[in-house]
PDB file of N, CA and C in Angstrom:
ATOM      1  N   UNK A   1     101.953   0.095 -48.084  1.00  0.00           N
ATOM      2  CA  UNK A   1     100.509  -0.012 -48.005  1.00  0.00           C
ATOM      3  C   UNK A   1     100.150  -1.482 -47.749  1.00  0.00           C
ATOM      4  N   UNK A   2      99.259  -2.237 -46.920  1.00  0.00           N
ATOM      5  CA  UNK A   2      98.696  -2.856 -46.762  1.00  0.00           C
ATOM      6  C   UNK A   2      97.739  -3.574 -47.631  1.00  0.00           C
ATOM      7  N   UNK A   3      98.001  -4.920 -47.419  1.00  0.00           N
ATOM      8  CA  UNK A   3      96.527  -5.910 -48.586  1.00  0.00           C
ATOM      9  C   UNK A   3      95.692  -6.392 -47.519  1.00  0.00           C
ATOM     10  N   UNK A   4      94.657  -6.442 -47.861  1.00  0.00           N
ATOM     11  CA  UNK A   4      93.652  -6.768 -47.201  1.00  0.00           C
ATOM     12  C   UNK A   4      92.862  -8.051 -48.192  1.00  0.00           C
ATOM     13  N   UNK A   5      92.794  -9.159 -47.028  1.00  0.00           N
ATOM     14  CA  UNK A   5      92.214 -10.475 -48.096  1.00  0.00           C
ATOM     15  C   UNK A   5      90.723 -10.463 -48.022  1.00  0.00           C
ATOM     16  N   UNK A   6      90.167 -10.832 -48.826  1.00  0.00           N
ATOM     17  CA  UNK A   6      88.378 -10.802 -48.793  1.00  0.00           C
ATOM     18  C   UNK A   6      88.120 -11.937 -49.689  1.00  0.00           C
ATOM     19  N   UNK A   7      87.885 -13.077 -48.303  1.00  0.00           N
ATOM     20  CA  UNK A   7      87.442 -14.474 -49.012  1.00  0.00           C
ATOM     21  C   UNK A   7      86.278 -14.678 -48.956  1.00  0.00           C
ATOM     22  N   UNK A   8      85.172 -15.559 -50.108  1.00  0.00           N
ATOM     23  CA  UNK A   8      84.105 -15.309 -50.864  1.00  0.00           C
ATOM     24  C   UNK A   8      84.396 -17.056 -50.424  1.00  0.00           C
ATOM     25  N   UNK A   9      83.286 -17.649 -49.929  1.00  0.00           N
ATOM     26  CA  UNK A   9      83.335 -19.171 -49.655  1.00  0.00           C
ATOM     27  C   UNK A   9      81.853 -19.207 -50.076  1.00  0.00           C
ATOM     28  N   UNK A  10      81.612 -20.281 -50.785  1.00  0.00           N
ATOM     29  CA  UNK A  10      80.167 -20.612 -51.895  1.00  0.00           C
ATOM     30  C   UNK A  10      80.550 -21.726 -51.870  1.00  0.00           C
ATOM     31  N   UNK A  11      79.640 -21.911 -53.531  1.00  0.00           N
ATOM     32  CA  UNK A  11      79.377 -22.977 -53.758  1.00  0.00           C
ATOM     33  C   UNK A  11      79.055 -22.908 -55.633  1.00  0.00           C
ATOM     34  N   UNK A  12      79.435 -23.942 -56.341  1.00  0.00           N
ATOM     35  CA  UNK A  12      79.415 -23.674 -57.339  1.00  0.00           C
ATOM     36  C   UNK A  12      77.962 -23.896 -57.748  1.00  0.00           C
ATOM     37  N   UNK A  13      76.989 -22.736 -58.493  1.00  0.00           N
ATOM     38  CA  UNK A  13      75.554 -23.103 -59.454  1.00  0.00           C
ATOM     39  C   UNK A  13      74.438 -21.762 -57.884  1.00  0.00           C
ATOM     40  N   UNK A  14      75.534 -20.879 -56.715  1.00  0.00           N
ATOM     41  CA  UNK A  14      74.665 -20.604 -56.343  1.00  0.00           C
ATOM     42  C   UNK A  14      74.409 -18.998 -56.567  1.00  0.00           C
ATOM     43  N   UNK A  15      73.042 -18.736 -56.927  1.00  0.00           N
ATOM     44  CA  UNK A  15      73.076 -17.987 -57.147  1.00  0.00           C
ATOM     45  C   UNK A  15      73.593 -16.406 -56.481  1.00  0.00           C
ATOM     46  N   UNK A  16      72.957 -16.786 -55.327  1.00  0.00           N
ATOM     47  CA  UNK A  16      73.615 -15.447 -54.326  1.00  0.00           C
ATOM     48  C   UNK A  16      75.293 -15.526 -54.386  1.00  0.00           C
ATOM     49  N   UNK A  17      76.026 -16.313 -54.407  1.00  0.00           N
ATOM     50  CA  UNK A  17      77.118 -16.439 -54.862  1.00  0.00           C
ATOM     51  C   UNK A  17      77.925 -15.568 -55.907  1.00  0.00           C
ATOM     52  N   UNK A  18      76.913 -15.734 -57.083  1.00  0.00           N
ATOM     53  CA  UNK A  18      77.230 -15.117 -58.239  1.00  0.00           C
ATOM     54  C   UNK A  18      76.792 -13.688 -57.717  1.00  0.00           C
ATOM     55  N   UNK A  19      75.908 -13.072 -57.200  1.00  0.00           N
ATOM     56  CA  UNK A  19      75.513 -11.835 -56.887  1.00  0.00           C
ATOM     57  C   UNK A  19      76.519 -11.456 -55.845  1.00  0.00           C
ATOM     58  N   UNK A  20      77.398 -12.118 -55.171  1.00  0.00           N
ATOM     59  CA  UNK A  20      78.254 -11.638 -54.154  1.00  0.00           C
ATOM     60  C   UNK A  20      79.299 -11.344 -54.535  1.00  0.00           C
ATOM     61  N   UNK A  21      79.876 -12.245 -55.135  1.00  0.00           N
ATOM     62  CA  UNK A  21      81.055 -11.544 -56.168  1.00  0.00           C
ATOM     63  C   UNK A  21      80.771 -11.059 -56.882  1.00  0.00           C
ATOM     64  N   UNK A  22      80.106 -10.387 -57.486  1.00  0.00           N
ATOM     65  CA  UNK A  22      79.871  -9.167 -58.697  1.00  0.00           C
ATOM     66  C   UNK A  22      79.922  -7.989 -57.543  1.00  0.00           C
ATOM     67  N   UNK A  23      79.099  -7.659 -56.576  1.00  0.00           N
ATOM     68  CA  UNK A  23      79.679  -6.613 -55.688  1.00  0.00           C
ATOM     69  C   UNK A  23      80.426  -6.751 -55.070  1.00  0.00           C
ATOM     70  N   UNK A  24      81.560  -8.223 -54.839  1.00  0.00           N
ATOM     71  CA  UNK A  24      83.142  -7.582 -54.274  1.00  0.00           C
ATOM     72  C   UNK A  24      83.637  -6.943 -55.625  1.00  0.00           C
ATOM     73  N   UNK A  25      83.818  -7.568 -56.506  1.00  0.00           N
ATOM     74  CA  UNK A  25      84.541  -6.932 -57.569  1.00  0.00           C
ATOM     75  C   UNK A  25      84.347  -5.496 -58.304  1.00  0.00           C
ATOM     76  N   UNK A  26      82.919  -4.965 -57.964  1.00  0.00           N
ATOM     77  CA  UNK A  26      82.681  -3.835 -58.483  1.00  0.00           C
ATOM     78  C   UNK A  26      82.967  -2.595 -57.242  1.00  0.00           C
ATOM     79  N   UNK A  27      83.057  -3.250 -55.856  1.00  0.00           N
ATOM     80  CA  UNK A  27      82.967  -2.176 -54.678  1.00  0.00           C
ATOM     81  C   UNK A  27      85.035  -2.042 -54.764  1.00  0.00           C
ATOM     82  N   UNK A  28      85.685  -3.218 -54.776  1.00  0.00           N
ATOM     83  CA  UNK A  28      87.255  -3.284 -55.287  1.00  0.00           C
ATOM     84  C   UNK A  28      87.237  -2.248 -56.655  1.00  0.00           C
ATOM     85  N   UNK A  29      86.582  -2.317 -57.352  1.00  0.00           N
ATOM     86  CA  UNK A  29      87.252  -1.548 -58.414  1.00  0.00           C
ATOM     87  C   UNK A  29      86.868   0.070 -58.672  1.00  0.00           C
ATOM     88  N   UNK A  30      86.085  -0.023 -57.698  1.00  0.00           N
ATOM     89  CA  UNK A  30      85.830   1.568 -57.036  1.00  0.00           C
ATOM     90  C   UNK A  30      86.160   2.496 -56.238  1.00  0.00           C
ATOM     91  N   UNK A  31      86.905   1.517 -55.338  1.00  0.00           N
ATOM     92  CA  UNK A  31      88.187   2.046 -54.288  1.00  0.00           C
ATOM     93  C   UNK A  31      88.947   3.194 -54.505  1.00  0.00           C
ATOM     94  N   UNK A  32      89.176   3.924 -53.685  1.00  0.00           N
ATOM     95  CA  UNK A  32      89.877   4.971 -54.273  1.00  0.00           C
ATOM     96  C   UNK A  32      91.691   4.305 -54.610  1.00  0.00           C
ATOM     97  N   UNK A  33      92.564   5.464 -55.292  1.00  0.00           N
ATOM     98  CA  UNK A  33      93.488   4.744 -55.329  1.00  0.00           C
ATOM     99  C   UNK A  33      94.480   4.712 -54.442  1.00  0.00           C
ATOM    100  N   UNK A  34      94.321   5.274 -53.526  1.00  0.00           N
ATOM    101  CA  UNK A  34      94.871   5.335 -52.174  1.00  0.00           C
ATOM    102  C   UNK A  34      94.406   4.400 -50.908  1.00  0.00           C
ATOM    103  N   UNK A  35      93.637   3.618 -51.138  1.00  0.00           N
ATOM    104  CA  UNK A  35      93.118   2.400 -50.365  1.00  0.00           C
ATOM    105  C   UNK A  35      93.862   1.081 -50.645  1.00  0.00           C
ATOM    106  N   UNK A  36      93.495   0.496 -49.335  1.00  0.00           N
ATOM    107  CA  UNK A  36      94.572  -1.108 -49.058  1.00  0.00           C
ATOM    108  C   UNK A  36      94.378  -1.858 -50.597  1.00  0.00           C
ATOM    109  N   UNK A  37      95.581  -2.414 -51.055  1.00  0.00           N
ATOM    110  CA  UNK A  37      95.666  -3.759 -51.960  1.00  0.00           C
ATOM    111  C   UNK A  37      94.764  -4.492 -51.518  1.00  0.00           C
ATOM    112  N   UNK A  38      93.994  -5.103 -52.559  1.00  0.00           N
ATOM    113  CA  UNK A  38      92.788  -5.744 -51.970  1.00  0.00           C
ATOM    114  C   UNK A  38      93.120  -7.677 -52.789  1.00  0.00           C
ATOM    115  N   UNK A  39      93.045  -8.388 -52.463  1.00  0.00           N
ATOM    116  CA  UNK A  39      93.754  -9.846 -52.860  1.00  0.00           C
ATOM    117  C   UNK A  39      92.251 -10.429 -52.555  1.00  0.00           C
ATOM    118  N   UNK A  40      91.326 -11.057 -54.007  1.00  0.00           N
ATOM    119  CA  UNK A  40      89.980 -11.934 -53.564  1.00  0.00           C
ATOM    120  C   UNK A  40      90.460 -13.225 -53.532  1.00  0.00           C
ATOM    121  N   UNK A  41      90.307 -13.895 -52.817  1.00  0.00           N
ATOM    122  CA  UNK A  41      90.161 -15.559 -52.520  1.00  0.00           C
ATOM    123  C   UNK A  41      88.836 -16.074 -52.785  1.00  0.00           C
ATOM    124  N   UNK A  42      88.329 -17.330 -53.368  1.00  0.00           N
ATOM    125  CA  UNK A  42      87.495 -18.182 -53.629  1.00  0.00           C
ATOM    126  C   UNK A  42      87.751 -19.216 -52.946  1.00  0.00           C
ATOM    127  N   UNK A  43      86.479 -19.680 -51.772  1.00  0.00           N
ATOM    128  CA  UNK A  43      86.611 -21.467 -51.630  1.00  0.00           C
ATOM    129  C   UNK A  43      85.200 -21.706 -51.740  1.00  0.00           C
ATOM    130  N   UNK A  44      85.363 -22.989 -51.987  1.00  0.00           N
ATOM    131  CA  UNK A  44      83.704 -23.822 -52.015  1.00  0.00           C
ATOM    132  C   UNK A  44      83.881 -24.440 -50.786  1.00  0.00           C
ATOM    133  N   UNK A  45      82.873 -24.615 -50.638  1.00  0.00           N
ATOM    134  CA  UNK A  45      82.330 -25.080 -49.193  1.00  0.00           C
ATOM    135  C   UNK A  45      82.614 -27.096 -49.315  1.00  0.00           C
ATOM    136  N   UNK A  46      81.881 -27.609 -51.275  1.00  0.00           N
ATOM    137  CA  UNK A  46      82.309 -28.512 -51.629  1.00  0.00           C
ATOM    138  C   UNK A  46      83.576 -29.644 -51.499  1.00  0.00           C
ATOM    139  N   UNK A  47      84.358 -28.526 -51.059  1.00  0.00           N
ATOM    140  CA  UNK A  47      85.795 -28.772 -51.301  1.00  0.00           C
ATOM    141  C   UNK A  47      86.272 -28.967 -49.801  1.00  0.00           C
ATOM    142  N   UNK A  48      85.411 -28.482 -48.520  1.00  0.00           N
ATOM    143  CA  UNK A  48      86.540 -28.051 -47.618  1.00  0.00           C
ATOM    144  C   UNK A  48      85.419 -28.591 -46.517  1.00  0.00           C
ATOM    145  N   UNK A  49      85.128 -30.217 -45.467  1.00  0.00           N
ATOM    146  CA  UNK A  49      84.286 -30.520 -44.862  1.00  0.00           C
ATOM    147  C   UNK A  49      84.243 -29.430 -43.614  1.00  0.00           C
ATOM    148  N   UNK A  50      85.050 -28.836 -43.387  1.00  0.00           N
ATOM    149  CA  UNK A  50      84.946 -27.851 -42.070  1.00  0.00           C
ATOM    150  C   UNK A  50      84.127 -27.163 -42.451  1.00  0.00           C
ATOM    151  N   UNK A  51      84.010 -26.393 -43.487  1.00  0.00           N
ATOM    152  CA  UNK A  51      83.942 -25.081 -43.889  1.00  0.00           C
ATOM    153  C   UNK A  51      82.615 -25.674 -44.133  1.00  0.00           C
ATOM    154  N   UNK A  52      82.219 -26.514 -44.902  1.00  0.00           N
ATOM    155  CA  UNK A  52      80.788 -26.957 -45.512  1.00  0.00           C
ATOM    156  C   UNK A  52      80.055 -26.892 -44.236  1.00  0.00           C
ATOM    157  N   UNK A  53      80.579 -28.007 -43.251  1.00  0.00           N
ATOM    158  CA  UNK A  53      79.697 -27.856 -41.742  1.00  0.00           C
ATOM    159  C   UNK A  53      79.318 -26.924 -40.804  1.00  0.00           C
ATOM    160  N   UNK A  54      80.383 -24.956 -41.170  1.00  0.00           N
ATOM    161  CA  UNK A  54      80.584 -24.481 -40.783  1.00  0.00           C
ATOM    162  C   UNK A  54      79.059 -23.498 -41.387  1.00  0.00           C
ATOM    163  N   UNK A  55      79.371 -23.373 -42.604  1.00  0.00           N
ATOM    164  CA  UNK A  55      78.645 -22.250 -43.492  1.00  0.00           C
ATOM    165  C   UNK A  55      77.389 -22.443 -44.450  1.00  0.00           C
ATOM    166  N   UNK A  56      77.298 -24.188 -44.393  1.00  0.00           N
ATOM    167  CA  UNK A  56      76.418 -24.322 -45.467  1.00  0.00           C
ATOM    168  C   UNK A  56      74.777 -23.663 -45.405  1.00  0.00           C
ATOM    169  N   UNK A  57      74.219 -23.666 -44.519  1.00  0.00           N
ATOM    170  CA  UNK A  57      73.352 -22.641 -44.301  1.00  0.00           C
ATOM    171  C   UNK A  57      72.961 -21.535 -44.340  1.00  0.00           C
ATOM    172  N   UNK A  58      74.498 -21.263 -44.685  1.00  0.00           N
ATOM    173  CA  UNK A  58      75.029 -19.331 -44.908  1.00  0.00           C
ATOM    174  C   UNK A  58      75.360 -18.987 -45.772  1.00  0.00           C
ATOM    175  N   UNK A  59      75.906 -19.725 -46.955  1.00  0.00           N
ATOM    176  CA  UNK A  59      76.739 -18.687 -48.270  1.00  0.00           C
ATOM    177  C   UNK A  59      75.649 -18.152 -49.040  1.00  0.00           C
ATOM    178  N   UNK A  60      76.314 -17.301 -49.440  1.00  0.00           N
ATOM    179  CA  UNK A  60      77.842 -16.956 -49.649  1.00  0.00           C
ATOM    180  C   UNK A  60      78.535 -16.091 -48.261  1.00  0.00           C
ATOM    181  N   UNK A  61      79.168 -16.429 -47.798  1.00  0.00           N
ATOM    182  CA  UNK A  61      79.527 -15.786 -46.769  1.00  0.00           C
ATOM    183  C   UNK A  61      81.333 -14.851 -47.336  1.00  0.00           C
ATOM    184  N   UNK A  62      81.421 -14.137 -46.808  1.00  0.00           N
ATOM    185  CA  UNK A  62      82.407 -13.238 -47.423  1.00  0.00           C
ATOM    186  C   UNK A  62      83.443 -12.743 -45.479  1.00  0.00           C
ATOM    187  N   UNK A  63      84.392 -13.061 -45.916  1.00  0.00           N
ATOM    188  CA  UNK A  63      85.259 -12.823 -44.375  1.00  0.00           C
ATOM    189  C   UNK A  63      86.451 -11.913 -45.259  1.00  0.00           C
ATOM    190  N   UNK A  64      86.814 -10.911 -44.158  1.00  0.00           N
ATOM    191  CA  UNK A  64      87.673  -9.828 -44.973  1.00  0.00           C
ATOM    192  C   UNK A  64      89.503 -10.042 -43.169  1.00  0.00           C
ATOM    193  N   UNK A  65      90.103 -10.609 -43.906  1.00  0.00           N
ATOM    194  CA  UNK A  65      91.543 -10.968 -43.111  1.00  0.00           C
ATOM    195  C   UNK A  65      90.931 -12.073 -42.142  1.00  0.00           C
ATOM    196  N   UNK A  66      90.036 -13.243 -42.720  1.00  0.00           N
ATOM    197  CA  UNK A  66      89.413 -14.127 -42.102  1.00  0.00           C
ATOM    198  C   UNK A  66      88.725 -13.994 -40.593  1.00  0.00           C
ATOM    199  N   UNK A  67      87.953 -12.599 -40.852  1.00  0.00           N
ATOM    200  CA  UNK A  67      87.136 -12.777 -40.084  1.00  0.00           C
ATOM    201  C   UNK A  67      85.734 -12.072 -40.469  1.00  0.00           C
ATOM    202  N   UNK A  68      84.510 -13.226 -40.456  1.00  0.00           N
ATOM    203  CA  UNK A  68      83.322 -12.937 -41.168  1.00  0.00           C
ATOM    204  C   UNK A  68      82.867 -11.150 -41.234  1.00  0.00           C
ATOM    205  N   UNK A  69      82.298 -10.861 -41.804  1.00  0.00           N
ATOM    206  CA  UNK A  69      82.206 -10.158 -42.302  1.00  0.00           C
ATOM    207  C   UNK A  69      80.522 -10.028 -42.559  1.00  0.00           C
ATOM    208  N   UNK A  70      79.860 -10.919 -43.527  1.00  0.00           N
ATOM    209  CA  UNK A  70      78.967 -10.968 -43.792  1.00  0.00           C
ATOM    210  C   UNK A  70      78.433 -12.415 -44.226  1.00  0.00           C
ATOM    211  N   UNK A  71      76.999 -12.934 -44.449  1.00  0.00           N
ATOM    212  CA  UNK A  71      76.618 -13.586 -45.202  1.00  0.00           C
ATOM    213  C   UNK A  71      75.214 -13.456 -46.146  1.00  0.00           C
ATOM    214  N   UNK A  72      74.755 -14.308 -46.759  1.00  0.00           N
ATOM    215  CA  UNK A  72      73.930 -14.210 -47.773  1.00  0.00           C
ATOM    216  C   UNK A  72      73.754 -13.135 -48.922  1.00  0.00           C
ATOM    217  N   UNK A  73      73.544 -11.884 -48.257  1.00  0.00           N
ATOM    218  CA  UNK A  73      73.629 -10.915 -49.184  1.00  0.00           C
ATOM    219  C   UNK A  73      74.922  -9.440 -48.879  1.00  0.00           C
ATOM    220  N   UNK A  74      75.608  -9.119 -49.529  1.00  0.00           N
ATOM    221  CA  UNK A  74      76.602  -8.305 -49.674  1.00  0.00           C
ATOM    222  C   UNK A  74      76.308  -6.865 -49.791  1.00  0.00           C
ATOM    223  N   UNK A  75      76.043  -5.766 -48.834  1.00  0.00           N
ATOM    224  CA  UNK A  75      76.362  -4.735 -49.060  1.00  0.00           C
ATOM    225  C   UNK A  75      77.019  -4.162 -49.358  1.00  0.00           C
ATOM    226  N   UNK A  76      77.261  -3.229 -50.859  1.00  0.00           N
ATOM    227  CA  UNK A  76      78.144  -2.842 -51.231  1.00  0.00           C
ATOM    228  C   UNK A  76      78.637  -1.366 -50.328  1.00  0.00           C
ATOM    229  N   UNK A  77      77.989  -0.372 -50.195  1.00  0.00           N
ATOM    230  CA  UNK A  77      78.505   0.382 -48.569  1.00  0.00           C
ATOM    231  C   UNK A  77      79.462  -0.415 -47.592  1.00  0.00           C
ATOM    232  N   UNK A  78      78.992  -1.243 -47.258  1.00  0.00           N
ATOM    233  CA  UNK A  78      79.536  -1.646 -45.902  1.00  0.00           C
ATOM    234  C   UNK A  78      80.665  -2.340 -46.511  1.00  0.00           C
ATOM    235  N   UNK A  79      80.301  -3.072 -47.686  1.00  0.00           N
ATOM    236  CA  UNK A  79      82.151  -3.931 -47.609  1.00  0.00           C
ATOM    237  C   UNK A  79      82.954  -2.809 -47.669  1.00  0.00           C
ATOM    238  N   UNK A  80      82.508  -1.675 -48.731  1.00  0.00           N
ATOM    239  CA  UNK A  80      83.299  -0.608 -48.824  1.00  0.00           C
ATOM    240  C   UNK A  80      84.076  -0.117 -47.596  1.00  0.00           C
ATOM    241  N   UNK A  81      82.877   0.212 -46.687  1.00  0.00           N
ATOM    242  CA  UNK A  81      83.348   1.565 -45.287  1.00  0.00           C
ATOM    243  C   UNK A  81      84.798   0.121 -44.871  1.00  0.00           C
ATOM    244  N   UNK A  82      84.099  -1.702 -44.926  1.00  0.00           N
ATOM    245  CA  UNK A  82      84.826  -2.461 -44.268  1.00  0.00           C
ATOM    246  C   UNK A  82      86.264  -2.022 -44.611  1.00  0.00           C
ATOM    247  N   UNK A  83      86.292  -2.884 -45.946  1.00  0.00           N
ATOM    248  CA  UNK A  83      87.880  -2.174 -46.684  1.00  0.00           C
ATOM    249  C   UNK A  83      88.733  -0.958 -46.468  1.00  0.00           C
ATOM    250  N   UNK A  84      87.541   0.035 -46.876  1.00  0.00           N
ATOM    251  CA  UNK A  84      88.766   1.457 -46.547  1.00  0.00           C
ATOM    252  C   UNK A  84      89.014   1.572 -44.979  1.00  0.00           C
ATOM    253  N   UNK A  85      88.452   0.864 -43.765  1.00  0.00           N
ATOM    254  CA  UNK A  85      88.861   0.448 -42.423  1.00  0.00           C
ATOM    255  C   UNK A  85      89.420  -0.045 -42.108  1.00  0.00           C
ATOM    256  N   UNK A  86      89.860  -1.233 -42.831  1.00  0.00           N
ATOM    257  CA  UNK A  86      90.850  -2.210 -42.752  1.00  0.00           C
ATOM    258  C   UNK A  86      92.389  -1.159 -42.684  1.00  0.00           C
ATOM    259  N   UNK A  87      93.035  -0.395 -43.681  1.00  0.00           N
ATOM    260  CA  UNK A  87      94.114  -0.065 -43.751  1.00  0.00           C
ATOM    261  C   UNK A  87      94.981   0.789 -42.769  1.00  0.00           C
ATOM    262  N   UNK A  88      93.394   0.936 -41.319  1.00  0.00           N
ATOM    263  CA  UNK A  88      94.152   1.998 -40.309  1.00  0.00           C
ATOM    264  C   UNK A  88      94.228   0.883 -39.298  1.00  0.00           C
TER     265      UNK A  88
END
C-alpha cells in the first residue's frame, strides 16, 4: 500500500493554520482502513525564505505528494475524495 504525504506550510500564532490541521487530522483519522498511509509534514513559511516568498499571502496552504492542493481554508470532502485518489 502506498503513503501519501500531506504537507501543511503556516506559520506559527495563525489562526487558519490551527483550523487546517484540525481537519487534516480529523479527515486522516476517518479514512477508511483500506486507504493510502497517510505521513503529515509541518513547515513554517518562517523558517524557509522560498517558501515564505512563495506562500505568504496564502497559508495555510496544504500540498498532498508536493503538489498544492489547497489554500486558506481546507475542505474536509475534498482532502478526503484527494487522499482516497491518491492510492490509484
Amino acid at each position: 500500500m502506498s503513503t501519501v504525504t500531506v504537507t501543511l506550510i503556516g506559520k506559527p500564532g495563525c489562526h487558519l493554520c490551527d483550523d487546517a490541521r484540525e481537519v487534516i487530522r480529523s479527515v486522516i483519522a476517518a479514512l477508511p482502513d483500506d486507504a493510502p498511509g497517510v505521513e503529515v509534514e509541518e513547515r513554517s513559511i518562517l523558517d524557509d525564505a522560498e517558501l515564505h516568498e512563495r506562500y505568504v499571502e496564502d497559508i495555510p496552504v496544504v500540498l498532498i505528494d508536493g503538489r498544492q492542493h489547497t489554500y486558506w481554508r481546507v475542505d474536509p470532502t475534498r482532502l478526503r475524495t484527494a487522499l482516497l485518489e491518491e492510492e490509484r
